[in-house]
Protein backbone atom coordinates (compact mmCIF):
# COMPACT_ATOMS: atom_id res chain seq x y z
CA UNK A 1 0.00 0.00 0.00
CA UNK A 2 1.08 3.47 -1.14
CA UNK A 3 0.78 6.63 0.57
CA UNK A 4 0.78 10.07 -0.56
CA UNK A 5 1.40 13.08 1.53
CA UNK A 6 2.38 16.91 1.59
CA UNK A 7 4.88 17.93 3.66
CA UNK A 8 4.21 21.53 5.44
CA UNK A 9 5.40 23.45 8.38
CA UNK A 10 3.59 26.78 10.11
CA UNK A 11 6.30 28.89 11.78
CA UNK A 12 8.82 25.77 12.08
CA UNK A 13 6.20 23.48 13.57
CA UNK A 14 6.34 20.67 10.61
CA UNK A 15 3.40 18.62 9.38
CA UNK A 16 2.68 15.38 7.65
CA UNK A 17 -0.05 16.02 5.68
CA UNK A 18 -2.74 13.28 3.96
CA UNK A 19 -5.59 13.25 2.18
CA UNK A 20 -7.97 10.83 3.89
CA UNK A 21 -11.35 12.12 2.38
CA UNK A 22 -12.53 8.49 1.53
CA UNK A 23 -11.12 7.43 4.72
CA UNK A 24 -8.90 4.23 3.24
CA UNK A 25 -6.26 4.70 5.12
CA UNK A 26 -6.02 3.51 9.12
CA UNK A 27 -2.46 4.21 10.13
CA UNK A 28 -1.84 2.62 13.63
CA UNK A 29 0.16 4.77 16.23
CA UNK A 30 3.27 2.78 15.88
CA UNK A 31 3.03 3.46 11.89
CA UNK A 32 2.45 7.12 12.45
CA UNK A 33 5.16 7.15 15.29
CA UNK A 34 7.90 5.77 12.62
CA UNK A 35 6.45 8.36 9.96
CA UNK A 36 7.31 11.36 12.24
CA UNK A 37 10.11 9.93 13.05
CA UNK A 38 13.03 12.34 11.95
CA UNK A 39 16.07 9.50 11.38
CA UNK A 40 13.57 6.51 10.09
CA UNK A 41 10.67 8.01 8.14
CA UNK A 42 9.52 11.47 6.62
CA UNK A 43 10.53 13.28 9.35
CA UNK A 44 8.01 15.87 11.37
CA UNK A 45 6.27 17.16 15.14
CA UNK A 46 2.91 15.32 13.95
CA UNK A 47 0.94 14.07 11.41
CA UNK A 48 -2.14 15.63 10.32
CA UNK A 49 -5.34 13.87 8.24
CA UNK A 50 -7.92 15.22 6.27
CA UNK A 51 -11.55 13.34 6.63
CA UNK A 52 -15.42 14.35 6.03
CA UNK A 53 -16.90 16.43 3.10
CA UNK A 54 -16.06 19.26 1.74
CA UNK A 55 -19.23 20.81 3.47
CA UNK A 56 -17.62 20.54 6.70
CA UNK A 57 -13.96 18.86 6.61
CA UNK A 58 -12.61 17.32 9.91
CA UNK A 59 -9.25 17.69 11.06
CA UNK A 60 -7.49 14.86 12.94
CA UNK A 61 -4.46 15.13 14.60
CA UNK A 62 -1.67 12.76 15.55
CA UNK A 63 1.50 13.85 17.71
CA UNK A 64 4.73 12.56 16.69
CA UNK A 65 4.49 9.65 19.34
CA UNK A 66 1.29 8.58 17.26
CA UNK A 67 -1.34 9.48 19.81
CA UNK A 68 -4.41 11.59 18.58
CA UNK A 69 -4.42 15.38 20.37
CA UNK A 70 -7.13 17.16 20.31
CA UNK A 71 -6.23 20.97 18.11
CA UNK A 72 -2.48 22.28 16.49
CA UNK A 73 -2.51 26.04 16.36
CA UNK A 74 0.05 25.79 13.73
CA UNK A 75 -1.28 22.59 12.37
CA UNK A 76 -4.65 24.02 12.14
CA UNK A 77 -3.32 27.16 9.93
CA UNK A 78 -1.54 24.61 7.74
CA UNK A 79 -4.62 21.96 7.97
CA UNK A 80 -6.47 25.17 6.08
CA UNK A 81 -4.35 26.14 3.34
CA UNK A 82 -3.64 21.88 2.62
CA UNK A 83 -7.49 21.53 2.33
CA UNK A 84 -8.23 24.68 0.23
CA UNK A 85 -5.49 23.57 -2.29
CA UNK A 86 -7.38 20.25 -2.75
CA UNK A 87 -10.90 22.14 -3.10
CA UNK A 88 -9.31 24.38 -5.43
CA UNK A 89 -10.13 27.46 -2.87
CA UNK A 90 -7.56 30.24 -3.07
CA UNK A 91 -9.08 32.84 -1.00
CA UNK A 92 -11.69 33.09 1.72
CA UNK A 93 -12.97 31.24 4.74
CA UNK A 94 -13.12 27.73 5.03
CA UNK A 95 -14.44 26.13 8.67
CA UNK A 96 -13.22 22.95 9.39
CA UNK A 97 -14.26 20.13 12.77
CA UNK A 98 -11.59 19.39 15.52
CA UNK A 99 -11.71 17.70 18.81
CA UNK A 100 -11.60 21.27 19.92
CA UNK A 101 -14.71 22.49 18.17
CA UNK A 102 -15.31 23.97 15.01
CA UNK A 103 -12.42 25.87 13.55
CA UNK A 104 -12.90 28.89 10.75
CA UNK A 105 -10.06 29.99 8.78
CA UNK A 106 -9.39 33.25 6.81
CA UNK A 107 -6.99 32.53 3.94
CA UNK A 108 -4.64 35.56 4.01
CA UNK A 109 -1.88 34.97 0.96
CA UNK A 110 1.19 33.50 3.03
CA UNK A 111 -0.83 34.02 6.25
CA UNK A 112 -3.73 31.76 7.66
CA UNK A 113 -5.92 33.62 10.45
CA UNK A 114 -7.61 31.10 12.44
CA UNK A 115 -10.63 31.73 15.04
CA UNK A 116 -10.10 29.70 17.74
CA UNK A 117 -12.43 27.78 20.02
CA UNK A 118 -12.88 29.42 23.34
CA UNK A 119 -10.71 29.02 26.04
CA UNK A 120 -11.19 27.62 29.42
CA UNK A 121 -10.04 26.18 32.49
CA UNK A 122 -8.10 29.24 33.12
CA UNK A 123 -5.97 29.16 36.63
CA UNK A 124 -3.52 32.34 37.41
CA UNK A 125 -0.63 32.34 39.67
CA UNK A 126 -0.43 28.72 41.44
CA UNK A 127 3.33 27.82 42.75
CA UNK A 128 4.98 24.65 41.44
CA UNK A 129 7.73 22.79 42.42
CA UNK A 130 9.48 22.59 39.17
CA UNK A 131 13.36 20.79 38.85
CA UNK A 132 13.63 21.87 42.38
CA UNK A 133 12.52 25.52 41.42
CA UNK A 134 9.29 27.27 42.64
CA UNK A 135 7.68 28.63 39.95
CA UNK A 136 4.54 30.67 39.43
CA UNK A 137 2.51 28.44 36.63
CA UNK A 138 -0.32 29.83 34.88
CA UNK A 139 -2.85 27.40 32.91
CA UNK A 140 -4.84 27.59 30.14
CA UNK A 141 -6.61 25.37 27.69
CA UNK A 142 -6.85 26.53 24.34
CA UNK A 143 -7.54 23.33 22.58
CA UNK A 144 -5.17 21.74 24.41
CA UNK A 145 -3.40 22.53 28.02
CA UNK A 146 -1.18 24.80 28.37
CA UNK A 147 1.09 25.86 31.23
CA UNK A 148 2.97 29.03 31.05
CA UNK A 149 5.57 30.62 33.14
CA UNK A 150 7.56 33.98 32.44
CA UNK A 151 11.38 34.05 33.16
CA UNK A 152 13.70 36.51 33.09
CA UNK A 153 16.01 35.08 30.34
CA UNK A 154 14.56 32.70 27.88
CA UNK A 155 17.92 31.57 26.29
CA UNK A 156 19.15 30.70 29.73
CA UNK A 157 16.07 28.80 30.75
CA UNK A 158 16.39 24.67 30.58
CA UNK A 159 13.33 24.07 28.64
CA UNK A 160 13.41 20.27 27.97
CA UNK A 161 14.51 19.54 31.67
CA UNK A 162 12.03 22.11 33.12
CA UNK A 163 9.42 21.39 30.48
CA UNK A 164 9.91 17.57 30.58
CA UNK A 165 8.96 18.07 34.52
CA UNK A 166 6.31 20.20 34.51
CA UNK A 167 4.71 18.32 31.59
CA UNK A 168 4.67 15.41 34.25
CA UNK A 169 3.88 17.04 36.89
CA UNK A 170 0.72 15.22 39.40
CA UNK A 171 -0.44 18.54 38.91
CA UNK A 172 -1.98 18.01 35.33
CA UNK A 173 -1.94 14.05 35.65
CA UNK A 174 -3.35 12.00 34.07
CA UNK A 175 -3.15 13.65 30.76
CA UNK A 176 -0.37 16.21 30.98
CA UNK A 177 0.20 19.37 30.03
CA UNK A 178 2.17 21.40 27.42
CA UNK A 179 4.50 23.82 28.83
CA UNK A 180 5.46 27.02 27.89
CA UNK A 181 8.72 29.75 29.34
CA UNK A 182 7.54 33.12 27.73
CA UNK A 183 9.85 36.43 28.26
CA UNK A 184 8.45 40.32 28.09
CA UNK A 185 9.70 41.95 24.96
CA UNK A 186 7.78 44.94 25.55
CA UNK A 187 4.15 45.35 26.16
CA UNK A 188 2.40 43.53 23.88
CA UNK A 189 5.62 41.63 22.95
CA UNK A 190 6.96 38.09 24.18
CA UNK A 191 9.25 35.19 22.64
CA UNK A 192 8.31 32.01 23.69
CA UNK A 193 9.73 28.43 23.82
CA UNK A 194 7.50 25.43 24.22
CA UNK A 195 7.60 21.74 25.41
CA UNK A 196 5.50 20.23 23.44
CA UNK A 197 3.57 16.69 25.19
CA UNK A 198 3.12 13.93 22.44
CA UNK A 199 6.67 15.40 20.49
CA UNK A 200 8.22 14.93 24.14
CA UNK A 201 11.18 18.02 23.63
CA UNK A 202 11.20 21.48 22.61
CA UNK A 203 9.48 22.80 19.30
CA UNK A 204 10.34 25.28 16.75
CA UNK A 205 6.57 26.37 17.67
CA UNK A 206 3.17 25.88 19.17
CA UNK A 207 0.25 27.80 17.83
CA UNK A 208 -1.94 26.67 21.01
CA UNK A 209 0.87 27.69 23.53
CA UNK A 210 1.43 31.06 21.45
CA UNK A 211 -2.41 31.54 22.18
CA UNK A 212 -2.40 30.98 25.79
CA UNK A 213 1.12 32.29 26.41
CA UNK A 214 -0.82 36.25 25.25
CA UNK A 215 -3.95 35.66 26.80
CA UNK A 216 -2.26 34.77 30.05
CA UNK A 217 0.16 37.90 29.31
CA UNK A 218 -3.41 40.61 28.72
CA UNK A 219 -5.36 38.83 31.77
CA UNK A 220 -1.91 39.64 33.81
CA UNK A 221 -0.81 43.01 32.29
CA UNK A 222 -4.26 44.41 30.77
CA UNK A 223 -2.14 44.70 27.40
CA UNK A 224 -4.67 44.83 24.37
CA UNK A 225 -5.32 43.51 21.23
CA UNK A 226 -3.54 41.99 19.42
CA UNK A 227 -0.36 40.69 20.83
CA UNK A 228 2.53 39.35 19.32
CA UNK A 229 4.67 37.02 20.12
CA UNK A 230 7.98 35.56 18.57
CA UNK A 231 8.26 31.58 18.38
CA UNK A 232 11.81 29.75 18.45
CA UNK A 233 11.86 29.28 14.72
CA UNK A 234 12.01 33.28 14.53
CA UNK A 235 8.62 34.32 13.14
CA UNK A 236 6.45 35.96 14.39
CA UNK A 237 2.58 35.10 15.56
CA UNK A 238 -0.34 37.39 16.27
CA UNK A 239 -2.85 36.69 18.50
CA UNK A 240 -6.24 38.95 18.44
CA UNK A 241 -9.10 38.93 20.71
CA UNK A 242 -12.54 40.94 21.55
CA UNK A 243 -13.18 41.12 25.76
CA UNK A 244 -16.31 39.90 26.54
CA UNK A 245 -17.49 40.70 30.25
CA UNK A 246 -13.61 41.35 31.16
CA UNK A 247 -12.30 38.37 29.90
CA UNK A 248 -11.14 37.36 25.81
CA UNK A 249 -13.23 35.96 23.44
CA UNK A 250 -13.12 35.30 19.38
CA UNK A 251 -9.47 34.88 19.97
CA UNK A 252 -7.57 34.68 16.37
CA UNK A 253 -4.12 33.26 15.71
CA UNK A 254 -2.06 34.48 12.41
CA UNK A 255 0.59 32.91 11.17
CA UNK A 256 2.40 30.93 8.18
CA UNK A 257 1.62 27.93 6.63
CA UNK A 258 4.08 26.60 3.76
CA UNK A 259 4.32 23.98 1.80
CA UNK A 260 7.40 21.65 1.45
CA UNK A 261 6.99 18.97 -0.68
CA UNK A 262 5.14 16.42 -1.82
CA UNK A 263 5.83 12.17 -1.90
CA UNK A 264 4.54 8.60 -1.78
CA UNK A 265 5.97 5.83 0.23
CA UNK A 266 5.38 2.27 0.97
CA UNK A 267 3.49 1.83 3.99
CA UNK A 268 3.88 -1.45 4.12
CA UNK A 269 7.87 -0.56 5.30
CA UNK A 270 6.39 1.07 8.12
């Protein structure tokens, strides 16, 4: 059995992409697992299939380690502009289904603007014992959980050892958590770095974490819309938002979303 893909990548975070309309293909975890993986297969932070009609498409989403997550920020953008290139849809919106909820997309040229689901589960300023540090942890699910922390110096911050822990931590058992070291630009401005659960190490990017990383930052600091914020693969993300009774709503994330390339492989190797 044959399978053809697209390979993309939104801000660094890279995608394998396949068209799964007629819903042939059933790709265990292990298969998936050895298609992401970087040394054996094509190489990428997740895979990403396309399922449904063209009425309403659905979005599924595998991490690298093969299980299915819920929503990709960046995955989402590039889950858009790989669907609209099959429909033969240049311009426009196009909504798609996630785990998360419905998704809509505004096709932008080289930018995707996404509006999010709403946010939730929202907790501000709880200590954690992290590597032996106390840190102040802020949480936030924005299709998937986030927790955030700001630091002083992001280059000088262990993110895989502190990310790897806090990921773990009893605090978000049993399903984990995604974690996220942002530091203050300026207002308005932050550069993140995320730990990404399912990839198990540090990211290029995370649309999600970008997300809760400036919501957390306007709930704390009152700065408005829109916020940017600068992702370890050097671009740069905006995240918009309306308040609705004090808190953000119709949150958008813009961003990238490239194409790669384009191959078939024998699935039957993997």
């Amino acid at each position: 059995m044959t399978l053809e893909f697209t390979k993309m990548n939104g801000a660094g975070n890279d995608f394998v992409m396949v068209d799964n309309r007629d819903e042939s293909r059933s790709l265990s975890c292990e298969q998936i697992a050895r298609l992401c993986d970087r040394h054996r297969g094509i190489g990428a932070d997740g895979l990403i299939a396309l399922e449904g009609t063209s009425e309403l498409p659905r979005m599924r989403y595998y991490n690298a380690d093969g299980g299915e997550a819920e929503m990709c920020g960046n995955g989402a953008r590039c889950f858009a502009k790989f669907t609209s290139r099959l429909l033969g849809q240049r311009e426009g919106t196009l909504s798609f289904m996630t785990q998360a909820g419905i998704i809509a997309a505004e096709l932008l040229g080289d930018q995707v603007r996404l509006l999010m689901s709403e946010p939730h589960s929202l907790q501000l300023a709880h200590a954690l014992q992290v590597s032996g540090n106390e840190l102040e942890v802020h949480s936030l699910n924005t299709g998937v959980p986030h927790a955030v922390t700001f630091v002083s110096d992001l280059e000088l911050t262990p993110v895989v050892e502190m990310g790897r822990a806090m990921r773990q931590h009893q605090r978000f058992a049993p399903a984990g958590t995604n974690a996220n070291f942002a530091q203050l630009l300026a207002p308005g401005s932050l550069a993140i770095r995320t730990y990404e659960r399912g990839v198990e190490d540090e990211t290029l990017a995370c649309g999600t974490g970008v997300v809760a990383t400036a919501l957390i930052h306007h709930l704390l600091t009152k700065s408005p819309s829109p916020i940017s914020v600068r992702v370890r693969g050097g671009d740069t993300l905006e995240v918009g938002f309306i308040l609705k009774n004090g808190h953000p709503s119709a949150v958008t994330l813009t961003g990238p979303a490239d194409f790669v390339f384009e191959g078939t492989l024998d699935i039957q190797s993997f």
